[in-house]
PDB file of N, CA and C in Angstrom:
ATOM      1  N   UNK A   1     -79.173 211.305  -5.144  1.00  0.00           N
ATOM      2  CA  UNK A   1     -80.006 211.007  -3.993  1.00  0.00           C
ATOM      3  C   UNK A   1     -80.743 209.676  -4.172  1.00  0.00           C
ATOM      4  N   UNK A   2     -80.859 209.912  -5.259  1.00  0.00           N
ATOM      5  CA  UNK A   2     -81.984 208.210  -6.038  1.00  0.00           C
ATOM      6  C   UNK A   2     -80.893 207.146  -5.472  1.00  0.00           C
ATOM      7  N   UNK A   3     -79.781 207.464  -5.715  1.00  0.00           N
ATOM      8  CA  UNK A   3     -78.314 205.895  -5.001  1.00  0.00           C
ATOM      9  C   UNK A   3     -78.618 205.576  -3.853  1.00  0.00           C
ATOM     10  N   UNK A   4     -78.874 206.529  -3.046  1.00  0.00           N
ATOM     11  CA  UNK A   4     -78.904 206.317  -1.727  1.00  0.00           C
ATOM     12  C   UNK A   4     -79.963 206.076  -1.422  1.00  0.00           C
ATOM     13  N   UNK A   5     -80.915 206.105  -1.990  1.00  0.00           N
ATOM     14  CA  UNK A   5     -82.573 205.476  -1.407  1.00  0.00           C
ATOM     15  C   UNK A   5     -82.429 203.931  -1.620  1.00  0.00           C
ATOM     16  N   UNK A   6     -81.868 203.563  -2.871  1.00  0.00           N
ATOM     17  CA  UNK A   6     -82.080 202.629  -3.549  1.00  0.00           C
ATOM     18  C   UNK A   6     -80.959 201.585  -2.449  1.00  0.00           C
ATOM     19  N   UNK A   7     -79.811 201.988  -1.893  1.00  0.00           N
ATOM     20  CA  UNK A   7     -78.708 201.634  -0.908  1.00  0.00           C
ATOM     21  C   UNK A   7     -79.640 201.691   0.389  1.00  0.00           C
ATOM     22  N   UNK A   8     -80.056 202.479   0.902  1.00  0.00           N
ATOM     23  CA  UNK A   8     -81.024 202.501   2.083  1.00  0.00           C
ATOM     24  C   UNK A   8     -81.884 201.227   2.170  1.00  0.00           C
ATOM     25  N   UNK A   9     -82.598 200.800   0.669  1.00  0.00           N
ATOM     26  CA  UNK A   9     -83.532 199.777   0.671  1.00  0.00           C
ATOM     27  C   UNK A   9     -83.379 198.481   0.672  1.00  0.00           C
ATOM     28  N   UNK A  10     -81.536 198.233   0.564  1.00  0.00           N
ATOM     29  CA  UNK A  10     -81.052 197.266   0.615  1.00  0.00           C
ATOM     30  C   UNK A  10     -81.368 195.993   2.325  1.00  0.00           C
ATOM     31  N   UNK A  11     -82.026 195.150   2.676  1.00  0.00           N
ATOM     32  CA  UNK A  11     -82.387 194.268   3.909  1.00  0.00           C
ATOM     33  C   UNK A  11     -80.568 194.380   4.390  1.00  0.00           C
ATOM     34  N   UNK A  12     -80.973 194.696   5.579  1.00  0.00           N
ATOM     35  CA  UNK A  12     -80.079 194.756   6.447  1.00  0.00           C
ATOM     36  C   UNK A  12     -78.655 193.817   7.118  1.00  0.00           C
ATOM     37  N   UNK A  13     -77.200 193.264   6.528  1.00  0.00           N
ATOM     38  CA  UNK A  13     -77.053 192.116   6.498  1.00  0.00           C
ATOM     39  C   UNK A  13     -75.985 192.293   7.605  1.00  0.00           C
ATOM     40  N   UNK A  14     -75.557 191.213   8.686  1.00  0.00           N
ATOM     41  CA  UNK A  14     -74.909 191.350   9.232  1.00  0.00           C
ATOM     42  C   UNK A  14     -73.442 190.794   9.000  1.00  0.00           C
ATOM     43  N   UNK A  15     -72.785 191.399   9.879  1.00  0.00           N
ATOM     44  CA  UNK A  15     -71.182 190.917   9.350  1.00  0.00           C
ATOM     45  C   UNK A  15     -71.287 189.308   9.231  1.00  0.00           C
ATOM     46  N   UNK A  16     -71.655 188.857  10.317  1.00  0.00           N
ATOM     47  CA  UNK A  16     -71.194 187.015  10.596  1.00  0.00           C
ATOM     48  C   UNK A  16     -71.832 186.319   9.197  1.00  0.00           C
ATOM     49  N   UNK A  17     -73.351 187.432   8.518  1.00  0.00           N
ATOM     50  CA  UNK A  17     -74.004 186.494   7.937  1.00  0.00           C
ATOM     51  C   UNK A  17     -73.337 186.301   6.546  1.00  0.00           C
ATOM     52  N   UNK A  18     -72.652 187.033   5.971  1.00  0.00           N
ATOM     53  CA  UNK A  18     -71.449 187.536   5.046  1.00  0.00           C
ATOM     54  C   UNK A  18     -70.385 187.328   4.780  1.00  0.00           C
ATOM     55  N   UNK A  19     -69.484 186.686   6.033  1.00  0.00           N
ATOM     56  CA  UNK A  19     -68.439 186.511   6.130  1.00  0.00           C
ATOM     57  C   UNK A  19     -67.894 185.034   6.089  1.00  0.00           C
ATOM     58  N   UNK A  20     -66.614 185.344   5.358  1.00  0.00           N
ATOM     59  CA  UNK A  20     -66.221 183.910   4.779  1.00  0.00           C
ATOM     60  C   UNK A  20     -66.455 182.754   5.961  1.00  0.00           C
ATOM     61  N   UNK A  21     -65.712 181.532   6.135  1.00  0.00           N
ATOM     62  CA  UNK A  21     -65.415 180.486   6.696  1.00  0.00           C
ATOM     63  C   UNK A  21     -64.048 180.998   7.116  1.00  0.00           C
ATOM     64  N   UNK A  22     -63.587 180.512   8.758  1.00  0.00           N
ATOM     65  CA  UNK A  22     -62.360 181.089   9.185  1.00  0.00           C
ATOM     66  C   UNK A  22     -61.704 179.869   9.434  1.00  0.00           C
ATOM     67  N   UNK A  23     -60.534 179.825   9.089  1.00  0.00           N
ATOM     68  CA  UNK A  23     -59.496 178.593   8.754  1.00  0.00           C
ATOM     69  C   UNK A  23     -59.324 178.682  10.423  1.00  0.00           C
ATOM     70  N   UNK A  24     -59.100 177.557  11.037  1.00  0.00           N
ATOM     71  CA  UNK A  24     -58.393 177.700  12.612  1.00  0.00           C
ATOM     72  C   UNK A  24     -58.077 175.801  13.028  1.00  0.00           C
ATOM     73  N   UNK A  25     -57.461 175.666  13.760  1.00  0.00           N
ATOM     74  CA  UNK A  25     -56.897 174.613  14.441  1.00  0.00           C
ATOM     75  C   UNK A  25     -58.065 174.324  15.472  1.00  0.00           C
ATOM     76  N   UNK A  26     -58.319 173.136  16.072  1.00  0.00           N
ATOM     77  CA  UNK A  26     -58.915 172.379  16.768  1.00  0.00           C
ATOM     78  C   UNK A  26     -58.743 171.775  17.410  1.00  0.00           C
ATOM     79  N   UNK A  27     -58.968 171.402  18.581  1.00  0.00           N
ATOM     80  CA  UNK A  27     -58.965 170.419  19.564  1.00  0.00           C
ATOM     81  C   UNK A  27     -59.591 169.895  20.378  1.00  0.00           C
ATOM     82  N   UNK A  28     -60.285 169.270  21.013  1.00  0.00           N
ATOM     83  CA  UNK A  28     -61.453 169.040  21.758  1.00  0.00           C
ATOM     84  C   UNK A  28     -60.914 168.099  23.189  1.00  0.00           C
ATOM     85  N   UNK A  29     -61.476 168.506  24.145  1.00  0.00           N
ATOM     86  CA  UNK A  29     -61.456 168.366  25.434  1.00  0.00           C
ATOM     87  C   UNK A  29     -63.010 167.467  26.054  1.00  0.00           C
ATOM     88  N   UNK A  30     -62.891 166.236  27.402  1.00  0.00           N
ATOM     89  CA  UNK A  30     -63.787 166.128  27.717  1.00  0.00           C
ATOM     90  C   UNK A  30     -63.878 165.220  28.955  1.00  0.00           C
ATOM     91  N   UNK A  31     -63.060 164.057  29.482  1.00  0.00           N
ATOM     92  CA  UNK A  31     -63.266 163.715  30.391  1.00  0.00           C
ATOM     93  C   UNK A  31     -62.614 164.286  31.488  1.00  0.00           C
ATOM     94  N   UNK A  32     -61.913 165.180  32.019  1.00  0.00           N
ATOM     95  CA  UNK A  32     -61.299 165.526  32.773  1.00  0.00           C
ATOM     96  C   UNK A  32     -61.880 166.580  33.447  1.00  0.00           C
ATOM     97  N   UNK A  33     -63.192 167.212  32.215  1.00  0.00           N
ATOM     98  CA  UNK A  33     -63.681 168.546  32.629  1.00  0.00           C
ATOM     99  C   UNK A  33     -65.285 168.265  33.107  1.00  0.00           C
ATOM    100  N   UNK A  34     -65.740 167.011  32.529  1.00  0.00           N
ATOM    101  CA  UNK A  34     -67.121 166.588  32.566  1.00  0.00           C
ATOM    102  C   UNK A  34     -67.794 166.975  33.843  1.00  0.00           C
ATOM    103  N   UNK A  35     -68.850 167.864  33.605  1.00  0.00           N
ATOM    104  CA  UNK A  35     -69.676 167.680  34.951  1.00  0.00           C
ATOM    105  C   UNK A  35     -68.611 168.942  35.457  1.00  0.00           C
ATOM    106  N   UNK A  36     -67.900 169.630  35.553  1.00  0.00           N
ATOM    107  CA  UNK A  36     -67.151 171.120  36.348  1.00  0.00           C
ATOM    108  C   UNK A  36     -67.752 172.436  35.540  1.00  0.00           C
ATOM    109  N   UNK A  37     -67.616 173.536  35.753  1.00  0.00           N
ATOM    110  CA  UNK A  37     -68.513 174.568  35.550  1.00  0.00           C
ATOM    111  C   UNK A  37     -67.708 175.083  34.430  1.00  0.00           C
ATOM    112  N   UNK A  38     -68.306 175.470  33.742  1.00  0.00           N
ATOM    113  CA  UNK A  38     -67.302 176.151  32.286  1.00  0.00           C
ATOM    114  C   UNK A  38     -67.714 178.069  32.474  1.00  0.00           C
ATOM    115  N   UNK A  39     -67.144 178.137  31.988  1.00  0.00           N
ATOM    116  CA  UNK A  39     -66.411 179.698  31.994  1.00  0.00           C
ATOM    117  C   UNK A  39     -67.725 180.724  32.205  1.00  0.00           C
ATOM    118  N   UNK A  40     -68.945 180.175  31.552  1.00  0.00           N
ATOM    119  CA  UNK A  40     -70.531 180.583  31.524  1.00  0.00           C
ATOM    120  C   UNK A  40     -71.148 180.644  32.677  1.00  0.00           C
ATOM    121  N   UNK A  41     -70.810 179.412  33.308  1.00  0.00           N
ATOM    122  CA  UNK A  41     -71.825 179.358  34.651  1.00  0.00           C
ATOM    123  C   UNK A  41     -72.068 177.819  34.590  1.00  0.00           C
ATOM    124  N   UNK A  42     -72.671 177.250  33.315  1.00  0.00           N
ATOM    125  CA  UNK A  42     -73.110 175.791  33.083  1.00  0.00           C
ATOM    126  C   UNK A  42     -72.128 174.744  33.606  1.00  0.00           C
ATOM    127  N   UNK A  43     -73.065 174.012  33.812  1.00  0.00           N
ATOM    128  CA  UNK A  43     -71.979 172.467  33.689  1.00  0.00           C
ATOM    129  C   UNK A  43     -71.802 171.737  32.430  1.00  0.00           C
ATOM    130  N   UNK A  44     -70.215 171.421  32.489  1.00  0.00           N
ATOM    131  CA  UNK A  44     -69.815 170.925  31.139  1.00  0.00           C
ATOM    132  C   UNK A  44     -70.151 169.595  30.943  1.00  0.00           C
ATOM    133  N   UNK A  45     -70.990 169.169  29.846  1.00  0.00           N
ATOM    134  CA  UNK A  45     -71.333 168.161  29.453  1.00  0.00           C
ATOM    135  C   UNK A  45     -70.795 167.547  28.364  1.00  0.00           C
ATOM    136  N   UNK A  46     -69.698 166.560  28.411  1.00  0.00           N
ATOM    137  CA  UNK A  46     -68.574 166.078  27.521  1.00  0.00           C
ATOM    138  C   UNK A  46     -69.216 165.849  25.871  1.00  0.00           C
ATOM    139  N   UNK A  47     -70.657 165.488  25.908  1.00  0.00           N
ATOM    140  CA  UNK A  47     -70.980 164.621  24.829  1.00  0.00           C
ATOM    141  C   UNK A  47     -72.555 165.848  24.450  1.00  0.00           C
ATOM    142  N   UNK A  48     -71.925 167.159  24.887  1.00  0.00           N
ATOM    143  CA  UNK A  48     -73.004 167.921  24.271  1.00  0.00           C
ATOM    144  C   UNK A  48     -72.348 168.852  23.184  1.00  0.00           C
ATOM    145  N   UNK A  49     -72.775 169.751  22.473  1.00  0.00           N
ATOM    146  CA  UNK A  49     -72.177 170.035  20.821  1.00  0.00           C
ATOM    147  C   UNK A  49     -72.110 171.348  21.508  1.00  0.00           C
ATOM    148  N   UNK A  50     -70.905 171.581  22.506  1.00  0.00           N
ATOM    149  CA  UNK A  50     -70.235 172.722  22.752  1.00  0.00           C
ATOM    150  C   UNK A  50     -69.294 173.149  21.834  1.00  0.00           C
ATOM    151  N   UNK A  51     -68.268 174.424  22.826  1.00  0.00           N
ATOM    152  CA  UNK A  51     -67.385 174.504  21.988  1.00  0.00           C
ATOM    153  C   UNK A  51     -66.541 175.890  23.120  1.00  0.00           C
ATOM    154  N   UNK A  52     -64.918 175.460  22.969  1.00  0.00           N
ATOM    155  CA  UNK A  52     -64.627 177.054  24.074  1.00  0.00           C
ATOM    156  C   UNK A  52     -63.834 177.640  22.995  1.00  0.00           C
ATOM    157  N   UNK A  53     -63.840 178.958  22.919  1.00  0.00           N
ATOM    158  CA  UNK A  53     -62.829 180.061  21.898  1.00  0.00           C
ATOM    159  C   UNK A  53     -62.465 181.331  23.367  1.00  0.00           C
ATOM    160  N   UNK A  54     -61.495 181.652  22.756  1.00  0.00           N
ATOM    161  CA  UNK A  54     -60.459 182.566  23.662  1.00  0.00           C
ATOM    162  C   UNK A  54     -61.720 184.257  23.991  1.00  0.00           C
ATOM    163  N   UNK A  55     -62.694 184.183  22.814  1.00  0.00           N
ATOM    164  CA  UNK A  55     -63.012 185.526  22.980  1.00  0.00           C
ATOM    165  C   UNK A  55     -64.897 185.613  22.230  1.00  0.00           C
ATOM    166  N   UNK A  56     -64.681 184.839  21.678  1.00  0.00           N
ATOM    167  CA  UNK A  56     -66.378 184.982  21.043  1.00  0.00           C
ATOM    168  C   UNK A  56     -67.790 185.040  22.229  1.00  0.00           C
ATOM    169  N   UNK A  57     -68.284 185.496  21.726  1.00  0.00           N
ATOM    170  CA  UNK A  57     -69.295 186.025  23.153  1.00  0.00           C
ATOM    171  C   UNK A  57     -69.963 184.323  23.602  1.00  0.00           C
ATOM    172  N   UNK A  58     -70.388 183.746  24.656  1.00  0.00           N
ATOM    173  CA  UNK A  58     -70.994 182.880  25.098  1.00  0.00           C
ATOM    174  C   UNK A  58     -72.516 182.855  24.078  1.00  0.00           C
ATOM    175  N   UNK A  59     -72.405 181.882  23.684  1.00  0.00           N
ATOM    176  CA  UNK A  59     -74.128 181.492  22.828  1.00  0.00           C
ATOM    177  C   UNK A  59     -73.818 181.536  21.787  1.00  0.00           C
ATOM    178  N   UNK A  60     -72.608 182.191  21.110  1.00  0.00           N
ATOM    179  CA  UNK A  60     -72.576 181.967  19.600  1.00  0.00           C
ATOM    180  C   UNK A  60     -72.386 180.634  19.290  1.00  0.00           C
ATOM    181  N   UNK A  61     -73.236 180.875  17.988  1.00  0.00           N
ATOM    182  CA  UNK A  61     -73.591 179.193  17.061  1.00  0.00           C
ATOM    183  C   UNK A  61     -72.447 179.514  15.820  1.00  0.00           C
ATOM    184  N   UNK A  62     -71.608 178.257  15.796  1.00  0.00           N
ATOM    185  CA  UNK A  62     -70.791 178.090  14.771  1.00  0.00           C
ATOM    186  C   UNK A  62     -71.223 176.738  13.823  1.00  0.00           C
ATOM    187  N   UNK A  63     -70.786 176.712  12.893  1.00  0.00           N
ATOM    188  CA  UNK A  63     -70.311 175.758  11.628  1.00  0.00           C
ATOM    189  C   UNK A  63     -69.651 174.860  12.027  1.00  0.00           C
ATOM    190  N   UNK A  64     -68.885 174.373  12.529  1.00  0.00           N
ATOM    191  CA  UNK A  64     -67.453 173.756  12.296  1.00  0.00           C
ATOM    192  C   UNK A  64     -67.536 172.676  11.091  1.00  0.00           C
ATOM    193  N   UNK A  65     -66.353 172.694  10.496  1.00  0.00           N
ATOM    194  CA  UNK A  65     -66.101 171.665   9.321  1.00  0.00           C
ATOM    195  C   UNK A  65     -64.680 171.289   9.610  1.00  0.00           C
ATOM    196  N   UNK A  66     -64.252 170.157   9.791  1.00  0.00           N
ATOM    197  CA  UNK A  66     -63.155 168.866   9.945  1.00  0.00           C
ATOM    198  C   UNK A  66     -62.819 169.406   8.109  1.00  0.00           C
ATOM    199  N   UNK A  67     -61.635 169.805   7.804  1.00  0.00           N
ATOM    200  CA  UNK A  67     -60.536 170.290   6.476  1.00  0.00           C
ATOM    201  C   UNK A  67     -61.050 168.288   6.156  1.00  0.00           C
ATOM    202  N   UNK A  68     -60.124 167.442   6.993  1.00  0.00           N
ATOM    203  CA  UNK A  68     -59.946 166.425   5.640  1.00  0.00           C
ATOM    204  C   UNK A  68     -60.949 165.689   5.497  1.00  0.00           C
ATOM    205  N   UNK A  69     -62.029 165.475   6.601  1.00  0.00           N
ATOM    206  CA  UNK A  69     -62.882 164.445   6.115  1.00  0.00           C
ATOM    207  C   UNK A  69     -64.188 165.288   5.358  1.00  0.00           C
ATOM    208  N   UNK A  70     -64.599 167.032   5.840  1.00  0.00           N
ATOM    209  CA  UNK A  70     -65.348 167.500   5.117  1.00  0.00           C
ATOM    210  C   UNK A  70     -66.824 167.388   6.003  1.00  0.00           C
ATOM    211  N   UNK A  71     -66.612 166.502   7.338  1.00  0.00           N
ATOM    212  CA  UNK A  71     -68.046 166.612   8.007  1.00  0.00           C
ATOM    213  C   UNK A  71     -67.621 167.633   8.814  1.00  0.00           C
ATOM    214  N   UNK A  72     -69.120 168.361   9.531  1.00  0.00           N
ATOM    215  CA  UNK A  72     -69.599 169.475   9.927  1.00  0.00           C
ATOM    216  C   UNK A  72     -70.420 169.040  11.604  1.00  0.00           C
ATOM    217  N   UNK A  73     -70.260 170.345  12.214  1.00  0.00           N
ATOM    218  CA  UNK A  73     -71.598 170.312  13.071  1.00  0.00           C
ATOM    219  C   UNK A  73     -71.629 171.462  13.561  1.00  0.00           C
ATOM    220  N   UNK A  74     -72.541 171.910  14.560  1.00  0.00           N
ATOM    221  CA  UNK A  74     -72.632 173.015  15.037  1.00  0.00           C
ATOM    222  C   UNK A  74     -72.573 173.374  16.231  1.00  0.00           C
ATOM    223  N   UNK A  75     -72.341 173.588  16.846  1.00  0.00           N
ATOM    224  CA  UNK A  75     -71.867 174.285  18.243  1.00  0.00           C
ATOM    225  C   UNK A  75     -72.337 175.345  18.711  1.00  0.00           C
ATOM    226  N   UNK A  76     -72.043 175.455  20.212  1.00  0.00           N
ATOM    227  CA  UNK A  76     -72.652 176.733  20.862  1.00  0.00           C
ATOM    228  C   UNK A  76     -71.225 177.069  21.525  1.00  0.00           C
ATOM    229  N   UNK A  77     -70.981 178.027  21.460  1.00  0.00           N
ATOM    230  CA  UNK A  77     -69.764 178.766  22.508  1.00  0.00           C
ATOM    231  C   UNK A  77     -70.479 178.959  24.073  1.00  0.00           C
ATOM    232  N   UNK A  78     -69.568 178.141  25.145  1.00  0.00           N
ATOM    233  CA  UNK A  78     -69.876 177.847  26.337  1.00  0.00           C
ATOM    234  C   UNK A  78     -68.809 178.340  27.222  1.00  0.00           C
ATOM    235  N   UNK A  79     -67.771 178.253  26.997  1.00  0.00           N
ATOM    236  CA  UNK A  79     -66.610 178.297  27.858  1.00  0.00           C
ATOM    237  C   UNK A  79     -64.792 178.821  26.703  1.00  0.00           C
ATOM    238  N   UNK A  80     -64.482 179.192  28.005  1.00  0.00           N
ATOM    239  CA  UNK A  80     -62.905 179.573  27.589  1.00  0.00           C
ATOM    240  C   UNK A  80     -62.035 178.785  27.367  1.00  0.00           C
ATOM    241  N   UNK A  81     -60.746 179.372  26.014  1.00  0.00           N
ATOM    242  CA  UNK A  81     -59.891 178.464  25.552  1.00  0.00           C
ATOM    243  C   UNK A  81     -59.669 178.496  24.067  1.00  0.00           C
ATOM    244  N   UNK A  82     -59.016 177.101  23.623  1.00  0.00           N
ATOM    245  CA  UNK A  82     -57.895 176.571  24.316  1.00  0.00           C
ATOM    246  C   UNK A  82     -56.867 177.493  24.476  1.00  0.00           C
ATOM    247  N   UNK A  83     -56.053 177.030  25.632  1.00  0.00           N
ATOM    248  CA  UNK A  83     -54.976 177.903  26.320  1.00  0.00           C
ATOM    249  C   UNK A  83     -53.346 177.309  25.411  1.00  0.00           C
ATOM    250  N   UNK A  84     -53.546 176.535  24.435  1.00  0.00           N
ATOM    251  CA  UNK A  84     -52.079 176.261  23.369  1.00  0.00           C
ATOM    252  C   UNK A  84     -52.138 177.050  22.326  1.00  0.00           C
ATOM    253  N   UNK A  85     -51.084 177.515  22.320  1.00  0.00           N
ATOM    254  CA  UNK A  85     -50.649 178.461  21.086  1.00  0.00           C
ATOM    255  C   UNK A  85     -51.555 178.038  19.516  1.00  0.00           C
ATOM    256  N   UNK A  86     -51.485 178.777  18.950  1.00  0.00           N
ATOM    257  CA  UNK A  86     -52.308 178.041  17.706  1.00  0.00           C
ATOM    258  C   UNK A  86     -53.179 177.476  17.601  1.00  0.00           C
ATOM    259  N   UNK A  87     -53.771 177.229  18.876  1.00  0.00           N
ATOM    260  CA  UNK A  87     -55.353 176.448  18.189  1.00  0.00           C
ATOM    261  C   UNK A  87     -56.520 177.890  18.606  1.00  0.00           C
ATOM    262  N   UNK A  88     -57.497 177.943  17.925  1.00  0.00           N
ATOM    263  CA  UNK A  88     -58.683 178.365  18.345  1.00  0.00           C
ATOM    264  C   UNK A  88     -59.901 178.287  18.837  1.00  0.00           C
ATOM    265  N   UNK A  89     -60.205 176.482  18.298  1.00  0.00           N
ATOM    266  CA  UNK A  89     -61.229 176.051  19.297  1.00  0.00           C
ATOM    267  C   UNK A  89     -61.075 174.690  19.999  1.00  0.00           C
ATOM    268  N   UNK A  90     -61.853 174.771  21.198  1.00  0.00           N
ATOM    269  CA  UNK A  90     -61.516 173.366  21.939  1.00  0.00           C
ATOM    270  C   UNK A  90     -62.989 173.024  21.898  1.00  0.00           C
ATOM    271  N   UNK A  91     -63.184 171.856  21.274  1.00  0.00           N
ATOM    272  CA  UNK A  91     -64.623 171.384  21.235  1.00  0.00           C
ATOM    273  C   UNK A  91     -65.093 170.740  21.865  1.00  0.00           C
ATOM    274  N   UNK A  92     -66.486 170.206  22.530  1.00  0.00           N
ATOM    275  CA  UNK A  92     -66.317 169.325  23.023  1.00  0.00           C
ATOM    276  C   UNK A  92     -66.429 167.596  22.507  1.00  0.00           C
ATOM    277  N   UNK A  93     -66.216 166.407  23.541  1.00  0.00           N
ATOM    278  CA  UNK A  93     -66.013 165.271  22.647  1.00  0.00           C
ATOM    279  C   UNK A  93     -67.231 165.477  21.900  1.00  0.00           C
ATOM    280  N   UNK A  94     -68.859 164.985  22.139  1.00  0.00           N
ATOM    281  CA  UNK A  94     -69.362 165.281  21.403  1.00  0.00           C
ATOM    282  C   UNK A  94     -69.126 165.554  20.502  1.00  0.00           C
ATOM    283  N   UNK A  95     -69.141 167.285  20.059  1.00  0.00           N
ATOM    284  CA  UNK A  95     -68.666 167.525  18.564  1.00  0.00           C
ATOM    285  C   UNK A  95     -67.592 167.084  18.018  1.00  0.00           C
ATOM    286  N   UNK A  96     -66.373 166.793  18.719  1.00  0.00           N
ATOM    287  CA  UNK A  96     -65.698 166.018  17.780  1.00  0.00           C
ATOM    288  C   UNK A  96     -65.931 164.812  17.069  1.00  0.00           C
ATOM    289  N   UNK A  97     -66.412 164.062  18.431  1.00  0.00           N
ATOM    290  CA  UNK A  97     -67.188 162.642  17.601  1.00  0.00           C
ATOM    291  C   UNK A  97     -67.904 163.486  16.245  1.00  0.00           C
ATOM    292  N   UNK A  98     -68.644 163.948  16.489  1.00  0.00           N
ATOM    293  CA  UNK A  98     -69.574 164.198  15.388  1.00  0.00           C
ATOM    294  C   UNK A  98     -68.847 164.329  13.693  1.00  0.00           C
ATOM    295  N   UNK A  99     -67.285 164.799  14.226  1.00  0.00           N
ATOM    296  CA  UNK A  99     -67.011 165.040  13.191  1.00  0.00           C
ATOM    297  C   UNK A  99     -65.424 164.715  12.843  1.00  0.00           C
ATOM    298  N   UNK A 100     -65.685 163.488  13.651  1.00  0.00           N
ATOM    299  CA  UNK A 100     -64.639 162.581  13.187  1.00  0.00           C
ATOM    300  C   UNK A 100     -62.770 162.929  13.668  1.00  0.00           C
ATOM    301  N   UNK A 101     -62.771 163.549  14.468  1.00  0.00           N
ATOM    302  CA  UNK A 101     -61.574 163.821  14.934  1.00  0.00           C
ATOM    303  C   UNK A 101     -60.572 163.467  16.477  1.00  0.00           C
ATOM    304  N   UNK A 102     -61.529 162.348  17.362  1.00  0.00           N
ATOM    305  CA  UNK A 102     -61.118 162.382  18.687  1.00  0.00           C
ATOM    306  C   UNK A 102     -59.852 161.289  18.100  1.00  0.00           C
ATOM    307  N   UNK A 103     -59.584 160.733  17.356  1.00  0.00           N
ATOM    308  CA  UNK A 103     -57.987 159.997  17.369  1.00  0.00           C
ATOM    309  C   UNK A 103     -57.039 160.923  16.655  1.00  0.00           C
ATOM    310  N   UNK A 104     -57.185 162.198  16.305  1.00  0.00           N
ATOM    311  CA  UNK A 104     -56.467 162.988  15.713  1.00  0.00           C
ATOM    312  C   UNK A 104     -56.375 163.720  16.548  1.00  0.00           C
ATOM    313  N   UNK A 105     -57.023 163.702  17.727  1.00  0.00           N
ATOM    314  CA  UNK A 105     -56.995 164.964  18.777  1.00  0.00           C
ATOM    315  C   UNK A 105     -56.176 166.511  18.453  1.00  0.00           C
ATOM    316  N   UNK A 106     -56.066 166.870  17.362  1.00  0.00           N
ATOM    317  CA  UNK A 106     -56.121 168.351  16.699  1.00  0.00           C
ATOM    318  C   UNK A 106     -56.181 168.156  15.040  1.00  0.00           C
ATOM    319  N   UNK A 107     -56.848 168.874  14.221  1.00  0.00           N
ATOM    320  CA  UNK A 107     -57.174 168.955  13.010  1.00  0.00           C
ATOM    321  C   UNK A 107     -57.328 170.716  12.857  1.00  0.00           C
ATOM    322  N   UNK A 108     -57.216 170.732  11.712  1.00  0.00           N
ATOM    323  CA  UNK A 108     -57.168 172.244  10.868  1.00  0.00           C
ATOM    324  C   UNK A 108     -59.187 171.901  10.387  1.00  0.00           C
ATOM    325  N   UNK A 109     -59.745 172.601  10.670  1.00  0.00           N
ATOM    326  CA  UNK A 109     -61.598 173.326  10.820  1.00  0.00           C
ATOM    327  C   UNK A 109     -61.556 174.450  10.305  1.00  0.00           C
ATOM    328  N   UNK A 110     -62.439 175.033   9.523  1.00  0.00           N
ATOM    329  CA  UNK A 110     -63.459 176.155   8.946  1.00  0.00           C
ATOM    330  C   UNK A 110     -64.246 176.244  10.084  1.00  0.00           C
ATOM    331  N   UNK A 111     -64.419 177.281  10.116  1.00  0.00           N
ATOM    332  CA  UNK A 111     -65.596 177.505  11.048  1.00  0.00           C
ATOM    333  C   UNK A 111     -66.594 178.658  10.893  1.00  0.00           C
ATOM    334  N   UNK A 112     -67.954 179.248  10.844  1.00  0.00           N
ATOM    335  CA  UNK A 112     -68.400 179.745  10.357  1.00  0.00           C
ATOM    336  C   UNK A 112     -69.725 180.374  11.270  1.00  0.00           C
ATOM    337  N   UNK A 113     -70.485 182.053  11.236  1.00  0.00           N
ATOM    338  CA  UNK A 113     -71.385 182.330  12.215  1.00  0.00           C
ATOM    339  C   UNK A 113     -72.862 181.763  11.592  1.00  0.00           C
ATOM    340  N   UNK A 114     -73.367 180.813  12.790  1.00  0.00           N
ATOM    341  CA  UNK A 114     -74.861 180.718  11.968  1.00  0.00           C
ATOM    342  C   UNK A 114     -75.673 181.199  13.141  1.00  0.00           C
ATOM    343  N   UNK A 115     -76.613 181.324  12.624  1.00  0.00           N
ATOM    344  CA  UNK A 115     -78.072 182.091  13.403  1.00  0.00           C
ATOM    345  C   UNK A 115     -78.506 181.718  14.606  1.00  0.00           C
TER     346      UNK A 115
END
């Protein structure tokens, strides 16, 4: 019974806060959509540190990390996508600028849940 008090007293941790970095493909989207309503309700703002995934709830804050150069930023999930096989997130320019990928227009990203 003493295990289980002592397991009980453990602070409460959530999955995202625990969980590794998720390998996924990238791509980022932005003048074509600038200023039109994204999947949320908002208007899409090309050069703000969005981000669209096929299924993650609207407002989640991610990590992202660029594999070869190793820079990062963070994002908010706003809208739906990308609709090509194999990728998982479409970012916006913004975050890509941020992290070095709009002449590669797709790169392999970590991506990760933050608070």
């Amino acid at each position: 019974m003493s295990k289980l008090l002592s397991l009980l007293a453990i602070p409460f941790l959530s999955i995202q806060a625990v969980a590794a970095p998720i390998n996924a493909q990238a791509s980022w989207y932005g003048p074509g959509f600038h200023g039109r309503t994204t999947a949320n309700g908002e208007r899409y703002n090309q050069w703000g540190l969005t981000a669209a995934h096929k299924s993650l709830p609207f407002g989640t804050r991610l990590r992202v990390c660029n594999v070869w150069n190793k820079r990062c930023v963070n994002v908010r999930i706003n809208d739906r996508g990308p609709f090509i096989p194999g990728r998982s997130l479409d970012l916006s320019r913004g975050a890509a600028d941020a992290i070095g990928m709009v002449s590669a227009g797709v790169v392999p990203v970590t991506y990760s849940f933050i608070d």
